[in-house]
Protein backbone atom coordinates (compact mmCIF):
# COMPACT_ATOMS: atom_id res chain seq x y z
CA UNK A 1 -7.58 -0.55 37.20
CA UNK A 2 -7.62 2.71 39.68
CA UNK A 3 -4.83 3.59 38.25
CA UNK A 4 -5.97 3.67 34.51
CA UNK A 5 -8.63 5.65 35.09
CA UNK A 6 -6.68 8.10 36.98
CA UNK A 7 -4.31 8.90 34.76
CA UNK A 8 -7.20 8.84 32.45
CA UNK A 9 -8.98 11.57 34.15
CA UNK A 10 -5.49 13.50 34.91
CA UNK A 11 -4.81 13.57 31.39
CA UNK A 12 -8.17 14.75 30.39
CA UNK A 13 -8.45 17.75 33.45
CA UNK A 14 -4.80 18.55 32.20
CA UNK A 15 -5.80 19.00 28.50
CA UNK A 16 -8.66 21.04 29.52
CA UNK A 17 -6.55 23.39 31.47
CA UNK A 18 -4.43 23.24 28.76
CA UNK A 19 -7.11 24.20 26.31
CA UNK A 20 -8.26 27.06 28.08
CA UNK A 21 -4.64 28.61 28.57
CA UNK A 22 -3.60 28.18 25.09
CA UNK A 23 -0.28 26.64 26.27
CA UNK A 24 1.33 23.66 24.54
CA UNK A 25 0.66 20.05 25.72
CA UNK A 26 3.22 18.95 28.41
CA UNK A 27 5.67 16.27 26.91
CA UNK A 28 4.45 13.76 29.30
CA UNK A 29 0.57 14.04 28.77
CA UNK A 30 1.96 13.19 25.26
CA UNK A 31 3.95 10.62 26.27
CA UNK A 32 1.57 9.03 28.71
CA UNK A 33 -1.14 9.57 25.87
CA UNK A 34 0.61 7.00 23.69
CA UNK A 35 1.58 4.68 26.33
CA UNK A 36 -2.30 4.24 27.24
CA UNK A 37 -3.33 4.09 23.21
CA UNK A 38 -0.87 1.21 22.51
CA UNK A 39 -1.08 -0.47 25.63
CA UNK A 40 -4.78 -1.16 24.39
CA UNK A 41 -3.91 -1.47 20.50
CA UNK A 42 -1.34 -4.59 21.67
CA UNK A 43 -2.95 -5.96 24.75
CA UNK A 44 -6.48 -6.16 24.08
CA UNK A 45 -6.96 -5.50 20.46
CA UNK A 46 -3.84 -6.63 18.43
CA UNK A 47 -3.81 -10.86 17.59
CA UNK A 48 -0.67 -12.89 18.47
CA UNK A 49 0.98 -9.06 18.40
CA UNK A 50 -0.60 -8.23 14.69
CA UNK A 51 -3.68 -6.36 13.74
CA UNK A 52 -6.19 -6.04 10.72
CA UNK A 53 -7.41 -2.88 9.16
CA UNK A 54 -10.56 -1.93 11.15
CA UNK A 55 -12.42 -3.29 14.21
CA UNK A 56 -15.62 -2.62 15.49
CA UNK A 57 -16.21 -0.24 18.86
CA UNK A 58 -16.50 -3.37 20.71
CA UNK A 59 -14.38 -5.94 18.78
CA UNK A 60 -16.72 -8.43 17.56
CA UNK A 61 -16.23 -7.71 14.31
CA UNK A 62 -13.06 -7.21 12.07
CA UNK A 63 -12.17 -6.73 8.60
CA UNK A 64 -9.05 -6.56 6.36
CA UNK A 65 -9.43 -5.59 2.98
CA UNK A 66 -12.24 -8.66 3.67
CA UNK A 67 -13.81 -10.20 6.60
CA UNK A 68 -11.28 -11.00 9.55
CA UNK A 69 -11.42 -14.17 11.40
CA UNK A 70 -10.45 -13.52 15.18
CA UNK A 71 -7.16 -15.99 14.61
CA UNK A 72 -5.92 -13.50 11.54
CA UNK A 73 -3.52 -10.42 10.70
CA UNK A 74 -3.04 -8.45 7.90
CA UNK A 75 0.27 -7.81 7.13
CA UNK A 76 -0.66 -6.05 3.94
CA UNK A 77 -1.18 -2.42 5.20
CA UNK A 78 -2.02 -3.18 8.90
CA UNK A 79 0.84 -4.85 11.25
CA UNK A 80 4.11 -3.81 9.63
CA UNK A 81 3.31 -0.62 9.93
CA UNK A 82 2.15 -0.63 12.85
CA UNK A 83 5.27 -2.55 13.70
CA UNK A 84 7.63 0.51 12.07
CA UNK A 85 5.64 3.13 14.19
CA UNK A 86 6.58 1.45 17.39
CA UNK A 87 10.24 1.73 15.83
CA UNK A 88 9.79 5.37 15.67
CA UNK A 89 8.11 5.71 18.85
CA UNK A 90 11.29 3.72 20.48
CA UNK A 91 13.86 5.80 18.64
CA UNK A 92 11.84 9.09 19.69
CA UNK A 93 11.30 8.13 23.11
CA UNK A 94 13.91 5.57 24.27
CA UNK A 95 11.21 4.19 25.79
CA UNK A 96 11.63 -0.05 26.03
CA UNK A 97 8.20 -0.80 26.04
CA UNK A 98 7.87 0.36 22.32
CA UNK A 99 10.95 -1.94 21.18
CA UNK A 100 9.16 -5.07 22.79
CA UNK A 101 6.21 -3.90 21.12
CA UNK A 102 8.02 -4.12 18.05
CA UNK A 103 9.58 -7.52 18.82
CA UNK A 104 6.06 -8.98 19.23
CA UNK A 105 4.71 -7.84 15.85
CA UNK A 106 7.98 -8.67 14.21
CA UNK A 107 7.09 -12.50 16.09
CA UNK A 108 3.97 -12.54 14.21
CA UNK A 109 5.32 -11.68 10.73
CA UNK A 110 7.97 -14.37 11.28
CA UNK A 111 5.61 -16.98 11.86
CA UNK A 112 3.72 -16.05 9.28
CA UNK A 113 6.68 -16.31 6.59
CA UNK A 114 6.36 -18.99 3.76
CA UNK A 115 8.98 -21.34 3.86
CA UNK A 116 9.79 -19.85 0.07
CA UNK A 117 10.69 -16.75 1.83
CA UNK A 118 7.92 -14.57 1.09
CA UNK A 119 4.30 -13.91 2.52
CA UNK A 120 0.56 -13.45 1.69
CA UNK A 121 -1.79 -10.67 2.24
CA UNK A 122 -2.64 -11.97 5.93
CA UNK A 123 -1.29 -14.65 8.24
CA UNK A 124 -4.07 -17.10 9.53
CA UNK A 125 -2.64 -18.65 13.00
CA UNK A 126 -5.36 -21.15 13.00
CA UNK A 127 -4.21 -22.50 9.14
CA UNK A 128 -6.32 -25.60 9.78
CA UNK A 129 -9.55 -23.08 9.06
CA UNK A 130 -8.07 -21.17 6.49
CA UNK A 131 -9.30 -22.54 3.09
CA UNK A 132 -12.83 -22.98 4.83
CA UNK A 133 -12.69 -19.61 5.63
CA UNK A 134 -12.01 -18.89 1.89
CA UNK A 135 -15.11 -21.21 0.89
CA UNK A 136 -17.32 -19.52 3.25
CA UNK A 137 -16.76 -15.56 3.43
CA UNK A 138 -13.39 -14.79 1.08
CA UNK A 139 -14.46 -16.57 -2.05
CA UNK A 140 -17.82 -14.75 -2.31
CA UNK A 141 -16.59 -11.17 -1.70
CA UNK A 142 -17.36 -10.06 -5.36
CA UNK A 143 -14.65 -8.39 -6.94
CA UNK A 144 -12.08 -9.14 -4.70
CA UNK A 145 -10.71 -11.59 -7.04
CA UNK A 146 -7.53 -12.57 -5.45
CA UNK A 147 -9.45 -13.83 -2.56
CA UNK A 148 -11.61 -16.25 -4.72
CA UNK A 149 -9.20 -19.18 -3.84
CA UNK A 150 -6.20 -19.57 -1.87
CA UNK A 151 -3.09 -20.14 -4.06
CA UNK A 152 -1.14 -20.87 -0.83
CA UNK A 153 2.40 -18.85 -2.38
CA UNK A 154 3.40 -15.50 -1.61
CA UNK A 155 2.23 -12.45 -3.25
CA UNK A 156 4.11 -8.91 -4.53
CA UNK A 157 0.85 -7.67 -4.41
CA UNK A 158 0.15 -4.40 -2.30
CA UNK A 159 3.30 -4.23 -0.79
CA UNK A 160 2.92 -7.61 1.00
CA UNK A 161 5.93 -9.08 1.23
CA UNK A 162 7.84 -5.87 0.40
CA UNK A 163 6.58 -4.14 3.56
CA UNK A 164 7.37 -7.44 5.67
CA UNK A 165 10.93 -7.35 4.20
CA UNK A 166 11.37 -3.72 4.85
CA UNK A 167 9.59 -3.84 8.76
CA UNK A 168 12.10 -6.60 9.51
CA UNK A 169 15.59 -4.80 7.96
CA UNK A 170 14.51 -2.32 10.24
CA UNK A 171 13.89 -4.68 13.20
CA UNK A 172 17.33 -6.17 12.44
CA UNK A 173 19.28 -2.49 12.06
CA UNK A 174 17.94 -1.25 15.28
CA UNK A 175 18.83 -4.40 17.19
CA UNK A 176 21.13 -6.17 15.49
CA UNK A 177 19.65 -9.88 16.77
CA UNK A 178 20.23 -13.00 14.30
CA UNK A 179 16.75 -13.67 14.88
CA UNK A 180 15.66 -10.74 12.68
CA UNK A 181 18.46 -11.45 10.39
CA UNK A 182 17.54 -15.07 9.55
CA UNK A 183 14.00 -14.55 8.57
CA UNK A 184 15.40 -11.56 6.67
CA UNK A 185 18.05 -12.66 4.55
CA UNK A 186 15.68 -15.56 3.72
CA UNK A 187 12.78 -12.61 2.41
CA UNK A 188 15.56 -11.19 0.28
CA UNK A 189 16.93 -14.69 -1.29
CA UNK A 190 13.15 -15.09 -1.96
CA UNK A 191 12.78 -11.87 -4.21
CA UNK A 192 16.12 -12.40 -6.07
CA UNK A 193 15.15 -15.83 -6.93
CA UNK A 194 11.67 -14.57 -8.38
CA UNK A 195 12.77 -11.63 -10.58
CA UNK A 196 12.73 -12.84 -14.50
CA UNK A 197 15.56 -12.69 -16.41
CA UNK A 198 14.32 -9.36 -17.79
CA UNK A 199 13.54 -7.80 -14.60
CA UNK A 200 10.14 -8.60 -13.74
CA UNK A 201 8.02 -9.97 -11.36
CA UNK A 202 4.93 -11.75 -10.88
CA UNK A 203 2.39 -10.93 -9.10
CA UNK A 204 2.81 -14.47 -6.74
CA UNK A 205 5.49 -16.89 -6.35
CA UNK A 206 6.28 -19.46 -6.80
CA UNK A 207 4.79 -19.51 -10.19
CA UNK A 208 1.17 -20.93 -10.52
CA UNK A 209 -0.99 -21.44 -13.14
CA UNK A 210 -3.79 -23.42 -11.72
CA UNK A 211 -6.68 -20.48 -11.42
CA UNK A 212 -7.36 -19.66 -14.48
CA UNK A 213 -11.31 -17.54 -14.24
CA UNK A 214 -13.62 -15.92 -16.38
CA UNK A 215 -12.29 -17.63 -19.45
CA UNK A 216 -8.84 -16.30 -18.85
CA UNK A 217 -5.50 -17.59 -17.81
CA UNK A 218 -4.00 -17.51 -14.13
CA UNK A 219 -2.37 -13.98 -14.30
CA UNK A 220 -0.43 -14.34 -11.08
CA UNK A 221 2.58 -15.61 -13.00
CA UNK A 222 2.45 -12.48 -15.60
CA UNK A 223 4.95 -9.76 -15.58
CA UNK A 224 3.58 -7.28 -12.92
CA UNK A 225 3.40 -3.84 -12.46
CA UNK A 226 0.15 -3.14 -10.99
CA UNK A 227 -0.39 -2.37 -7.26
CA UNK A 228 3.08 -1.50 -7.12
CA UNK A 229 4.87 -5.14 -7.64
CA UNK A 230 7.70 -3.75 -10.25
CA UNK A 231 8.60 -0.40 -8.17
CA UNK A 232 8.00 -1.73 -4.59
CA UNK A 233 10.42 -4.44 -4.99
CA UNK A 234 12.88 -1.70 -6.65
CA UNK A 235 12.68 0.48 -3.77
CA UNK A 236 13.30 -1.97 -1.03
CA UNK A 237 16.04 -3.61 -2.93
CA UNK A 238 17.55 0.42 -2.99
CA UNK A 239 16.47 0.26 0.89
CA UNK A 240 18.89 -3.68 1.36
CA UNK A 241 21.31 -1.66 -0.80
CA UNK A 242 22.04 1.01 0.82
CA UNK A 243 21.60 -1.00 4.60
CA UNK A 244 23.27 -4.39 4.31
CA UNK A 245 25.50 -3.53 1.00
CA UNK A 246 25.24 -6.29 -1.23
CA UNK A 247 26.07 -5.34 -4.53
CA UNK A 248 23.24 -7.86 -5.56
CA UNK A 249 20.06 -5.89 -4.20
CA UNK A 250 21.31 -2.69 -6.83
CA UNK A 251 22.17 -5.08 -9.39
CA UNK A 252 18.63 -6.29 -9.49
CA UNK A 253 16.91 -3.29 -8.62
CA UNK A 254 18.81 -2.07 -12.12
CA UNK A 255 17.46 -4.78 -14.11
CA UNK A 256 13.96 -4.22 -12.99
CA UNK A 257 14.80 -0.63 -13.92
CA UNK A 258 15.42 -1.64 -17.72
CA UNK A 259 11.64 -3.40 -17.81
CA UNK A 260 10.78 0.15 -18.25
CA UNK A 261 12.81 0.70 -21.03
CA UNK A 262 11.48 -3.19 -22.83
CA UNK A 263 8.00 -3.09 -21.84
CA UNK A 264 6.80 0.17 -22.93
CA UNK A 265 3.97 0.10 -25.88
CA UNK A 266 4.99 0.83 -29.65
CA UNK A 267 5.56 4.49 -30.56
CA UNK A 268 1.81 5.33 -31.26
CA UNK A 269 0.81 3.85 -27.75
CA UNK A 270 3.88 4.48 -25.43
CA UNK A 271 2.43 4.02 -22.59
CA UNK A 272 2.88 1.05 -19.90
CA UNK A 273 0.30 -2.00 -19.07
CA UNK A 274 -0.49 -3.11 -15.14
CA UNK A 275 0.28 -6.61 -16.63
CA UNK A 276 2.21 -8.64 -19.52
CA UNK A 277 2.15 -11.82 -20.89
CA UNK A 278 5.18 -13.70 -21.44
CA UNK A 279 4.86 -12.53 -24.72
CA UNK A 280 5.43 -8.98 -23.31
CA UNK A 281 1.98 -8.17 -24.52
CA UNK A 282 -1.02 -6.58 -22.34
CA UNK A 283 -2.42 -9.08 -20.56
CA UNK A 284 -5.97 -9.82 -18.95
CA UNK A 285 -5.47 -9.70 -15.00
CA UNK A 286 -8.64 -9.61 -12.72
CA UNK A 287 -11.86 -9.79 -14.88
CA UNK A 288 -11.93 -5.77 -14.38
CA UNK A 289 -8.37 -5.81 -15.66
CA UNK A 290 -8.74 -5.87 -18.81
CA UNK A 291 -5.19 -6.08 -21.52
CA UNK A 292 -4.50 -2.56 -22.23
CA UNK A 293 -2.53 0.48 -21.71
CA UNK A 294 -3.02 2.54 -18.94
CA UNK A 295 -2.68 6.72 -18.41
CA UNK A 296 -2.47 6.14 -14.38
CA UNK A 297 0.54 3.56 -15.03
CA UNK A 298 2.32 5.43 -17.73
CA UNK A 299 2.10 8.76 -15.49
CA UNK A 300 3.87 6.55 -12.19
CA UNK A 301 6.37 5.21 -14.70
CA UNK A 302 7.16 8.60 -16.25
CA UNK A 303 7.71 9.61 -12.81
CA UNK A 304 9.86 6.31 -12.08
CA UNK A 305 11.30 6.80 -14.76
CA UNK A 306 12.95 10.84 -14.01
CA UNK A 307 13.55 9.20 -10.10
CA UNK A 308 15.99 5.98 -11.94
CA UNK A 309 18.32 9.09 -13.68
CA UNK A 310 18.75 10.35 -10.51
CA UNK A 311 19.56 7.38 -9.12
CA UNK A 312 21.80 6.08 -11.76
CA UNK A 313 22.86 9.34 -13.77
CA UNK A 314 22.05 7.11 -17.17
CA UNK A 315 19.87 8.99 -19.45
CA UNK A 316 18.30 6.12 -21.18
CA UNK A 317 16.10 6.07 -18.46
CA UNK A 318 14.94 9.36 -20.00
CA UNK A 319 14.22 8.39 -23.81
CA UNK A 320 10.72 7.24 -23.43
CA UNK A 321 9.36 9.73 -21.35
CA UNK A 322 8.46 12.15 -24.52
CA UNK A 323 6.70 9.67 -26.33
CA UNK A 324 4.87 8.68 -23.06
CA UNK A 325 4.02 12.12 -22.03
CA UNK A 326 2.73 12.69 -25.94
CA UNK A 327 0.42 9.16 -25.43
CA UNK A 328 -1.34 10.18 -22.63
CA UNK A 329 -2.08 14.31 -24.10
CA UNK A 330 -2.82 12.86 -27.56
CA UNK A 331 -5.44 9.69 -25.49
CA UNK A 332 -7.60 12.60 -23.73
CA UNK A 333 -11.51 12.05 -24.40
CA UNK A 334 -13.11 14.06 -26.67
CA UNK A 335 -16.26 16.43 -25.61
CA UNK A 336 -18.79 13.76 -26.24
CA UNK A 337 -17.12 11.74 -23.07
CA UNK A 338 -19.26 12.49 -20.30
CA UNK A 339 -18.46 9.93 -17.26
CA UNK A 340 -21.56 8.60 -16.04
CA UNK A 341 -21.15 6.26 -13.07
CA UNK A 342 -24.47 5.47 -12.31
CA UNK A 343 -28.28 7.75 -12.74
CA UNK A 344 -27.28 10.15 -9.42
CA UNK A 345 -23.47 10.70 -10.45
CA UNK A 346 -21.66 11.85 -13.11
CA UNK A 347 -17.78 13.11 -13.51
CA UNK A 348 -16.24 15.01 -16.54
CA UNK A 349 -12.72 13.35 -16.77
CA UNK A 350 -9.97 13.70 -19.41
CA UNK A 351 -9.29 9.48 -19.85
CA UNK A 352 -10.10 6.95 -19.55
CA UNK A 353 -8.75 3.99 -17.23
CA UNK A 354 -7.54 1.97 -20.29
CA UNK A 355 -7.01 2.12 -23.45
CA UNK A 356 -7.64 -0.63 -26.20
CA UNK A 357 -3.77 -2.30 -27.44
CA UNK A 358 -3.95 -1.58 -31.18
CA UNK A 359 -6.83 0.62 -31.43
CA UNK A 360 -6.11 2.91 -28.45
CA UNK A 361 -9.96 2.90 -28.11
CA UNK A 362 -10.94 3.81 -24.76
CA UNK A 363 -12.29 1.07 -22.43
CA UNK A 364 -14.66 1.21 -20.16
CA UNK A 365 -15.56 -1.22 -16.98
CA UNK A 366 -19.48 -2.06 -16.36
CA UNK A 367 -20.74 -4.44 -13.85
CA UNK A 368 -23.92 -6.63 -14.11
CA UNK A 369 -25.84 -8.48 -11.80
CA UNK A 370 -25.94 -8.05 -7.92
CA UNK A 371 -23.47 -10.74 -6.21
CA UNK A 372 -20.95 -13.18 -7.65
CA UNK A 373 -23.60 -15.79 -8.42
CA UNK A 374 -25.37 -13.97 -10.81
CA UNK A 375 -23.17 -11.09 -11.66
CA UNK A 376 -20.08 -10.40 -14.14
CA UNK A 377 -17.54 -7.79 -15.33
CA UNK A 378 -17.51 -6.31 -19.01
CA UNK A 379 -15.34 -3.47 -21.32
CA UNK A 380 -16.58 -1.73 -23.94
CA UNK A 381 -16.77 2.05 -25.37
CA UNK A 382 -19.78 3.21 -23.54
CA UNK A 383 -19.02 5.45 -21.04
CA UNK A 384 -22.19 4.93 -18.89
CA UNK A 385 -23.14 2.79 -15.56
CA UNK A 386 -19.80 2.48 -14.99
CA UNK A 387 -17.94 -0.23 -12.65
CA UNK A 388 -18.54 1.53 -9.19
CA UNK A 389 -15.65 0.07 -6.62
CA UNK A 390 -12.87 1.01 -8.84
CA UNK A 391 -12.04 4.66 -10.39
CA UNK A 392 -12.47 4.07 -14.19
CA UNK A 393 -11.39 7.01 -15.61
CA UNK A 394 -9.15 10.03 -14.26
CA UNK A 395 -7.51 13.18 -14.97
CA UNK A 396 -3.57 14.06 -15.09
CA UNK A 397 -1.53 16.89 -15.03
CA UNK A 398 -0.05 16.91 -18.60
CA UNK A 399 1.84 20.09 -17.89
CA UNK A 400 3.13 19.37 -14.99
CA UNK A 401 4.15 16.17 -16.11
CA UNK A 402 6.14 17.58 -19.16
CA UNK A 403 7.78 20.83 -17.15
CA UNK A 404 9.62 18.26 -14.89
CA UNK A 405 10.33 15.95 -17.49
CA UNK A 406 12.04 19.49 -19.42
CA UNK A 407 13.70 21.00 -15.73
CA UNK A 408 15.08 16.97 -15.41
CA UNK A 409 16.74 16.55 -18.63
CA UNK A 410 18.85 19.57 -18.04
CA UNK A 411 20.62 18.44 -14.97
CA UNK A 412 23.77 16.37 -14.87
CA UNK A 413 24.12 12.98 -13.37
CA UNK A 414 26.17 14.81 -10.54
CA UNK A 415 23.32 16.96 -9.97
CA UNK A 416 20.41 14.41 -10.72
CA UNK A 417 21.51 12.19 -7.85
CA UNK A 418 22.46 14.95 -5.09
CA UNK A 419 18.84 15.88 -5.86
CA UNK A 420 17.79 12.02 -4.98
CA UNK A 421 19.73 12.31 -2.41
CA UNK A 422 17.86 15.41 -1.08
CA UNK A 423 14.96 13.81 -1.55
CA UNK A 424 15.59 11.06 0.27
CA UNK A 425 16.39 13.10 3.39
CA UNK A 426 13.70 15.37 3.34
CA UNK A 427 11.82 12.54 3.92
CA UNK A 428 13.39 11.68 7.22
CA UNK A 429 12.48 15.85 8.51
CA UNK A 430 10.02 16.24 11.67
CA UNK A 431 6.73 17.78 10.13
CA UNK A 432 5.38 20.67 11.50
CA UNK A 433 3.08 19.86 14.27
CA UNK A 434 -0.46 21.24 15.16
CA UNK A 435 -0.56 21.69 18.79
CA UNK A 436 -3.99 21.94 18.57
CA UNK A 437 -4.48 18.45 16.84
CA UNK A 438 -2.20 16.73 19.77
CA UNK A 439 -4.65 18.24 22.08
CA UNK A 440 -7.34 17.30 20.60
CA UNK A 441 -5.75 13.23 20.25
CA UNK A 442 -4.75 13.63 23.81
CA UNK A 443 -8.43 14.36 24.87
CA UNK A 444 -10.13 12.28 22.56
CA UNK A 445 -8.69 8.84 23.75
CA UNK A 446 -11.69 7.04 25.28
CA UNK A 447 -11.40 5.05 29.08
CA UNK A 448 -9.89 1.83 27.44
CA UNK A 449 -7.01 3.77 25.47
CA UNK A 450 -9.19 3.77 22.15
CA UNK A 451 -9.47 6.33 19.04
CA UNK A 452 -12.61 5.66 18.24
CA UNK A 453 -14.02 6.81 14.61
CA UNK A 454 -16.06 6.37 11.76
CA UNK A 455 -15.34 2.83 9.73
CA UNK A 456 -17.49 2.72 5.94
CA UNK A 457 -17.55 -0.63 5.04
CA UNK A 458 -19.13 -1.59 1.57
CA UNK A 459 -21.03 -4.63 1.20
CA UNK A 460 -18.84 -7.28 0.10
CA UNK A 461 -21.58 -9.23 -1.80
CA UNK A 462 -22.58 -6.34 -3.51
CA UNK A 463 -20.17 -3.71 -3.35
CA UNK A 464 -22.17 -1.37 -5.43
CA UNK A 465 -24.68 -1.22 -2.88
CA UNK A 466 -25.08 2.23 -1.22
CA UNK A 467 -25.14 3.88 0.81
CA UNK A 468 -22.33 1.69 2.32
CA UNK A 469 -22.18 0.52 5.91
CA UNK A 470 -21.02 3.08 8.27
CA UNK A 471 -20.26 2.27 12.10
CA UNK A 472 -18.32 3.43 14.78
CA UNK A 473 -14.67 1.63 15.00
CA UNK A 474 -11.44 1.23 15.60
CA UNK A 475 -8.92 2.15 12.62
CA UNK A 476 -5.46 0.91 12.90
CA UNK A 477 -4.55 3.23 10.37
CA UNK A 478 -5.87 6.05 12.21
CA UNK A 479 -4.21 4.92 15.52
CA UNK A 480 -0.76 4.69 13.55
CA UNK A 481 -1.65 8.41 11.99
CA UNK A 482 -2.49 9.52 15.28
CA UNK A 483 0.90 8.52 17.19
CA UNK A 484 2.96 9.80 14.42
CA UNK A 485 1.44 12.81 14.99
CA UNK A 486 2.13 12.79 18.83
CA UNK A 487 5.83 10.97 18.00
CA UNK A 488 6.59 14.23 15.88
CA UNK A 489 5.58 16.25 18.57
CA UNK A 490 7.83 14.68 20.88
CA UNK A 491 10.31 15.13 18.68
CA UNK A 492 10.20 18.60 17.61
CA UNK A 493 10.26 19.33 21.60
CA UNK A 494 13.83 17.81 21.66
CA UNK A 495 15.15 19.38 18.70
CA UNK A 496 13.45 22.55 20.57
């Protein structure tokens, strides 16, 4: 204990005197910086070796994207990456400690692996409480509508089992232990054996269709693009590719590719849908979801659409972006559209977050009611009192949009994928650091090893309710941020 504060107080006199000489942080305040901020994150804060998103100053309260019970992780945007950061922090240091860190979060996302192969949006170690805990707190977050019951499958959405996949290809790469490549190979069996025949996926597996709500059917077995299932699973089937070398990862990857070209809407609405039916129509999804084309999902597929040419140098992948592009210019709202979301805000926006299947009406997402006894969702035309927790309308860059569409067309397959190539490796460059921001990280770490900062949460019964609860926490997401900054330090001082 003398010696943590110590070293606490030596690194804070040396930032000081580095502060007033304008000189560069030394490599080892840096260094002993991030030893002191994750030997906090994994030995006081982390769970079993995993974390959730956010955490009160003093830990007695936790959240993920809903109220944390002390026994649960996330792995949906908390512990794999905090899990892949320790990989970088290993590979920039050569330091051990990171690598074992690493090997304990990988523990808890092996444990928390279905025996189907895949995950769900957080691993409960105490799964005796878990659908309690869904009767009691998940179930009456309103609006959080995958949490209203526990399906007990695995879920595409939000990167879930994607990112667990990925985190543990890279555990298994760097290390090259059976013990990684078990639990892997089973992850990857898993997400072959729930793409469709045409290329989809659905939003959980295995298939259920046991929760249907609001009048509708159980969407979680519907052809999925929303919250990234379709192009998540693409990308780290390209990742399996191009690491373990099956020819079956691309092959599937490819087909998921051509739901592109089958799903998109007839020529007067060319756009995409977050969700089919296994009709391959629009479907109804969460009871904010309604079936309908959407400008924010056409625009990613567009994009998608110009990165699969570059992968595969086949210009079908091309066809439908004109027709797409021409959808979402022809959809803007007219100058009677004034976005109102509630009497103190308005926002002028060019569309609308969906657009009616037939009619290519616009469709807007009101709320009434104050909790999810007593309130419900509803679409219509009026573009007044608008949902609040979700952006329902939005604004895209048309031009932009169609001057890479017209610089991408003219390439040649050759040049199309040394471009993706490119592309892939610029994202593997050092950024440039701010000295000044590692100085200020360095300095801001309080006694326990903490980067303390500002957590909004909204009011899960009513999550309209403002002005939303603001306290001071602890952000895994910042703590991640923050080391990458200080790992990229690091290792811009080695490449000099």
């Amino acid at each position: 204990m003398v010696r943590f504060f110590y070293c606490i107080t030596f690194i804070s006199l040396t930032m000081l005197l580095t502060t007033l000489t304008g000189a560069d942080p030394k490599e080892k305040d840096v260094l002993e910086a991030m030893k002191y901020a994750s030997r906090f994150m994994m030995d006081t804060v982390s769970t079993n070796g995993g974390f959730v998103w956010n955490y009160s100053a003093d830990l007695s309260e936790r959240w993920g994207e809903v109220p944390a019970r002390d026994t649960q992780i996330w792995v949906q945007g908390a512990s794999n990456g905090v899990g892949e950061m320790f990989l970088a922090a290993y590979e920039a240091t050569g330091d051990q400690q990171y690598l074992d860190y690493a090997k304990n979060v990988a523990d808890a996302i092996i444990w928390g692996q279905y025996p189907s192969g895949g995950w769900h949006y957080l691993i409960d170690f105490d799964m005796a409480g878990i659908e309690k805990w869904y009767d009691e707190v998940a179930s009456k977050c309103w609006g959080w509508e995958e949490y209203y019951q526990y399906y007990g499958n695995c879920t595409f959405d939000d990167d879930a089992t994607a990112s667990s996949v990925r985190f543990l290809m890279k555990m298994y790469t760097v290390t090259l232990d059976p013990a990684y490549r078990v639990p892997l190979m089973k992850a990857l069996d898993f997400i072959l054996e729930a793409q469709f025949p045409n290329g989809a996926w659905p939003q959980r597996y295995p298939l259920m269709f046991n929760h249907p709500h609001n009048g509708h059917p159980d969407y979680t077995s519907y052809y999925t693009f929303n919250d990234g299932v379709i192009p998540n699973n693409i990308n780290l089937l390209l990742e399996a590719y191009d690491d373990l070398g099956d020819e079956r990862y691309f092959t599937a990857a490819r087909r998921a590719m051509d739901f592109y070209l089958i799903s998109q809407g007839p020529e007067e609405q060319a756009g995409w849908a977050q969700q089919y039916d296994w009709n391959m129509q629009p479907a109804w999804a969460r009871s904010y979801e309604p079936p309908a084309y959407q400008p924010t999902r056409t625009m990613y597929s567009i994009y998608d659409l110009m990165k699969f040419y570059k992968i595969t140098g086949d210009r079908r992948y091309l066809k439908p972006i004109p027709l797409a592009i021409n959808w979402i210019e022809k959809s803007a709202l007219g100058p009677e559209y004034t976005i109102v979301l509630n009497a103190n805000s308005t926002r002028k926006s060019t569309h609308a977050r969906y657009y009616q299947p037939g009619t290519n009406l616009p469709l807007f997402v009101h709320r009434k009611g104050t909790n999810i006894d007593n309130g419900s969702y509803y679409a219509d035309q009026d573009p007044e009192n608008l949902m609040c927790h979700l952006s329902m309308s939005g604004s895209y860059d048309i031009e932009g949009m169609k001057a890479e569409y017209n610089r991408v067309k003219t390439i040649s397959p050759e040049e199309a994928h040394i471009e993706y190539l490119a592309e892939k490796n610029a994202s593997e460059k050092i950024p440039d650091v701010d000295f000044q921001k590692v100085q200020e990280l360095i300095s801001s770490l309080d006694k326990r090893g903490a980067w303390i900062t500002d957590i909004t949460i909204p009011y899960y019964y009513d999550p309209c309710k403002t002005p939303r609860r603001t306290l001071k926490g602890i952000s895994t997401r910042t703590y991640q941020n923050n080391m990458y900054t200080l790992i990229n330090y690091i290792k811009s001082k080695k490449r000099g």
